[in-house]
C-alpha atoms as a PDB file:
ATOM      1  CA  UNK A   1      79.627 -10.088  45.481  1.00  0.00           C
ATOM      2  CA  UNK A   2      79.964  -8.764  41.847  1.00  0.00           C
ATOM      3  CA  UNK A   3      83.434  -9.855  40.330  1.00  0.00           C
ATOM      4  CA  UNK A   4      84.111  -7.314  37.468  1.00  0.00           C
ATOM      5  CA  UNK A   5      84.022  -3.248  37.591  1.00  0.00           C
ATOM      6  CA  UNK A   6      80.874  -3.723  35.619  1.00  0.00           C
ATOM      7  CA  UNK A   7      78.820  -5.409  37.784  1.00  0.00           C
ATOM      8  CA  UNK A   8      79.142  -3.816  41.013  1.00  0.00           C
ATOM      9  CA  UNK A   9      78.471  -0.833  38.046  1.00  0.00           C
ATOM     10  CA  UNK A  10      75.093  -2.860  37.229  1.00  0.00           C
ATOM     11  CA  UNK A  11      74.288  -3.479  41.067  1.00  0.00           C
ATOM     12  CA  UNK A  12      74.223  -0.128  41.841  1.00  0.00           C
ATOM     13  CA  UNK A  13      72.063   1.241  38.944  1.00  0.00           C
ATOM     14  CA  UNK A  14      69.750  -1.757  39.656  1.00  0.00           C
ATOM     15  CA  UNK A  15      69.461  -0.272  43.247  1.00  0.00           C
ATOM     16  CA  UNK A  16      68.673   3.172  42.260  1.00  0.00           C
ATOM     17  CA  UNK A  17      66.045   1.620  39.587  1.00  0.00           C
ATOM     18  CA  UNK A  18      64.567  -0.362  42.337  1.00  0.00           C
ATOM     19  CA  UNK A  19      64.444   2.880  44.498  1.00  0.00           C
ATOM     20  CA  UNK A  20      62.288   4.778  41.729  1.00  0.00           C
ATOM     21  CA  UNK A  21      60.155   1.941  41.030  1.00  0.00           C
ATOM     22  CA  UNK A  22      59.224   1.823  44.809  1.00  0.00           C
ATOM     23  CA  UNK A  23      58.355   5.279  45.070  1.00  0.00           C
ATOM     24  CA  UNK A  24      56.063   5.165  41.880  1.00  0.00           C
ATOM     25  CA  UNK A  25      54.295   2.122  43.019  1.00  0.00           C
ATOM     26  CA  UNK A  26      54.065   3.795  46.464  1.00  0.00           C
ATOM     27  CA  UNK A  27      52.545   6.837  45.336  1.00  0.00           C
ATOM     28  CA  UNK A  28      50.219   4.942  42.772  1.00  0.00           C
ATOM     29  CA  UNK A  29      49.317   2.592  45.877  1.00  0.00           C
ATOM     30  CA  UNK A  30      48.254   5.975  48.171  1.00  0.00           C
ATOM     31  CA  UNK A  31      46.376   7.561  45.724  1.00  0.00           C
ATOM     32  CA  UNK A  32      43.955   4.400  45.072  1.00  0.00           C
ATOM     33  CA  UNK A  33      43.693   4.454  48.952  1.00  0.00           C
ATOM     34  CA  UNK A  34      42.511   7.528  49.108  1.00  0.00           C
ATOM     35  CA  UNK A  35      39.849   7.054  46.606  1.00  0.00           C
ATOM     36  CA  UNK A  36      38.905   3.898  47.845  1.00  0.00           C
ATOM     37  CA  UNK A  37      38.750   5.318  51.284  1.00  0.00           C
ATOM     38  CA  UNK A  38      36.638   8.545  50.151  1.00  0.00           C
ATOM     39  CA  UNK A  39      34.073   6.293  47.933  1.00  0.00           C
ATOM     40  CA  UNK A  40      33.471   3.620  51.380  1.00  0.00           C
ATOM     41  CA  UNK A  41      32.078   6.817  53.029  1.00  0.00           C
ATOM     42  CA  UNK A  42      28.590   7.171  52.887  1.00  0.00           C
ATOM     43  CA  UNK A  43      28.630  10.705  51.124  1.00  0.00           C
ATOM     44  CA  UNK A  44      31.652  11.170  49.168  1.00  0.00           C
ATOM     45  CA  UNK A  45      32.107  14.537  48.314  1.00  0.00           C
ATOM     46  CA  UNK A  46      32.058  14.861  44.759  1.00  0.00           C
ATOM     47  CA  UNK A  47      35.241  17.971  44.593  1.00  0.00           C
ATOM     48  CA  UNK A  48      36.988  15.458  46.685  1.00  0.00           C
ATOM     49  CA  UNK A  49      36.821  12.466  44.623  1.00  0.00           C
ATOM     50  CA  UNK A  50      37.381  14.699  41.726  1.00  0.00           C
ATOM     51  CA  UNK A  51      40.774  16.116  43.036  1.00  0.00           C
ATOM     52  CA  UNK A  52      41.842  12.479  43.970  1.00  0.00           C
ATOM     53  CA  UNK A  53      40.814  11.021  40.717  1.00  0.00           C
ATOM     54  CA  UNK A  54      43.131  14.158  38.664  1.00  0.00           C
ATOM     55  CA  UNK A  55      45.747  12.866  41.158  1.00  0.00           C
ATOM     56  CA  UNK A  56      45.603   9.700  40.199  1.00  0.00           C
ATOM     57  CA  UNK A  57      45.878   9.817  36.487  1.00  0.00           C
ATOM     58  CA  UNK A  58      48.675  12.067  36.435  1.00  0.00           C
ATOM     59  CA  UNK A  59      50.713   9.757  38.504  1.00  0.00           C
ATOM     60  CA  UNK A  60      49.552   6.876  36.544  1.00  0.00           C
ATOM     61  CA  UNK A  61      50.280   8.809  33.637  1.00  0.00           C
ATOM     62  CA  UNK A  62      53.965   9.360  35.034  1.00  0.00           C
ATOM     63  CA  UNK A  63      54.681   5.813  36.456  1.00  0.00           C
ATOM     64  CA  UNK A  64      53.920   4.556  32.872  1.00  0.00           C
ATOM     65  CA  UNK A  65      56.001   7.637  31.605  1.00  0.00           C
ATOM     66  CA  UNK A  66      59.019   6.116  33.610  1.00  0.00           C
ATOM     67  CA  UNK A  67      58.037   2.370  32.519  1.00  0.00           C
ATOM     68  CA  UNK A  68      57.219   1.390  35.766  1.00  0.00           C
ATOM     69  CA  UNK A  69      54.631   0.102  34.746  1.00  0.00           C
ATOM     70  CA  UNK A  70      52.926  -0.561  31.447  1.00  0.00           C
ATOM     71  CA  UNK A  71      50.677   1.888  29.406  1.00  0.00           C
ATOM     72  CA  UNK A  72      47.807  -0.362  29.297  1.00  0.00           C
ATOM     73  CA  UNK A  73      47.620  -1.320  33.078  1.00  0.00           C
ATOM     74  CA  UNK A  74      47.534   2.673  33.711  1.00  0.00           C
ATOM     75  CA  UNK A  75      44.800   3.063  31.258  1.00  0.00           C
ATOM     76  CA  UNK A  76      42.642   0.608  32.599  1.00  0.00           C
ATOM     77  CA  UNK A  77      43.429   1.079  36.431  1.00  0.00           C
ATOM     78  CA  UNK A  78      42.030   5.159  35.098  1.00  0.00           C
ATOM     79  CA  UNK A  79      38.945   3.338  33.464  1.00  0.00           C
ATOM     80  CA  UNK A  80      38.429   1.357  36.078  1.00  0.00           C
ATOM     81  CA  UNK A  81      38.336   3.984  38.515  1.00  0.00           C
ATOM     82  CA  UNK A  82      36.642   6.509  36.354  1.00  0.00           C
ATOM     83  CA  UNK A  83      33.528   4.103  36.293  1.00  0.00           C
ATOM     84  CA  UNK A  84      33.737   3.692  40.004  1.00  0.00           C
ATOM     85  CA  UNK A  85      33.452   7.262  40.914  1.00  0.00           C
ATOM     86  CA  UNK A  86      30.157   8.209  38.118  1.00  0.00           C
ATOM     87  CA  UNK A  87      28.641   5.261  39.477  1.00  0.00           C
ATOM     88  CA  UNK A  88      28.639   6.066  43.098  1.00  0.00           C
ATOM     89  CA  UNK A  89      27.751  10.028  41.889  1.00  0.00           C
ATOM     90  CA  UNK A  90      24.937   8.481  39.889  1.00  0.00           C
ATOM     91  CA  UNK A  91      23.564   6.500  43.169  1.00  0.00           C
ATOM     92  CA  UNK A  92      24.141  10.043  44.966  1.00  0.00           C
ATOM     93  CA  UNK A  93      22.250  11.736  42.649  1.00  0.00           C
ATOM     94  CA  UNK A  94      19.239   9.400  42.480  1.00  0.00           C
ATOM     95  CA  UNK A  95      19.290   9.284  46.210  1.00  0.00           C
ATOM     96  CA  UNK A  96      18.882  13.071  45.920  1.00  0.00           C
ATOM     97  CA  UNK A  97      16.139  13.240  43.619  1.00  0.00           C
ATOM     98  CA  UNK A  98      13.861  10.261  45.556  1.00  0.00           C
ATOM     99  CA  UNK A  99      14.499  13.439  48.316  1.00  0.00           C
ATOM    100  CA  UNK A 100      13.267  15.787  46.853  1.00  0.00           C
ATOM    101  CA  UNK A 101      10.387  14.107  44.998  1.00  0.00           C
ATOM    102  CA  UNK A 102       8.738  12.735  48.167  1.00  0.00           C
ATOM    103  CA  UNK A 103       9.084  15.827  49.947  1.00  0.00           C
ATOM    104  CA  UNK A 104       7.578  18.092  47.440  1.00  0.00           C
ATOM    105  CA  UNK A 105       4.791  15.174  46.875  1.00  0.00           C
ATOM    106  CA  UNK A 106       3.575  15.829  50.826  1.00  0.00           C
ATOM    107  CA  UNK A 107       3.749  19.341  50.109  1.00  0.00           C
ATOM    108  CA  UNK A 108       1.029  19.512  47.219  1.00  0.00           C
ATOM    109  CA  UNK A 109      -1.460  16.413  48.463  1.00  0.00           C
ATOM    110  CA  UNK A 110      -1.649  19.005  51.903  1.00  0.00           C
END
């Protein structure tokens, strides 16, 4: 139990701190999830992942805004996840193009 007028003061602005720090993290937490969840699928939709990634920085971008958390952690969690996400296009892509390539190969040798 706090003893002085300023510490139940401190208590209860600690609390409401605590409260906003939760709901960042939370939000930063469900956003990751979803990309993480949409890049285990075999194919991601590339407007999807897109749309989650946007989401992602700007509540990165926010969180570090509040100081929740720090300004580098945000940048490289974005980096991090940027890299992820042209990768698995990139493996998309290729997989695309062997596609293509083969079929249009049995087309001519007929």
């Amino acid at each position: 139990m706090p003893n002085t007028k300023s510490a139940r003061k401190a208590i209860k602005s600690s609390l409401r701190k605590r409260q906003n720090n939760n709901y960042w993290k939370n939000r930063i937490k469900a956003s990751i999830k979803s990309i993480r969840k949409t890049l285990e699928t075999k194919n991601p939709d590339n407007a999807i992942l897109n749309k989650d990634f946007v989401v992602l920085q700007k509540t990165l971008d926010k969180a570090s805004k509040n100081k929740v958390i720090h300004k580098n952690k945000a940048n490289r969690l974005k980096s991090r996840y940027a890299q992820k996400i042209t990768a698995r296009a990139e493996k998309v892509d290729t997989k695309s193009e062997k596609i293509k390539t083969k079929s249009t190969r049995a087309k001519t040798s007929k």
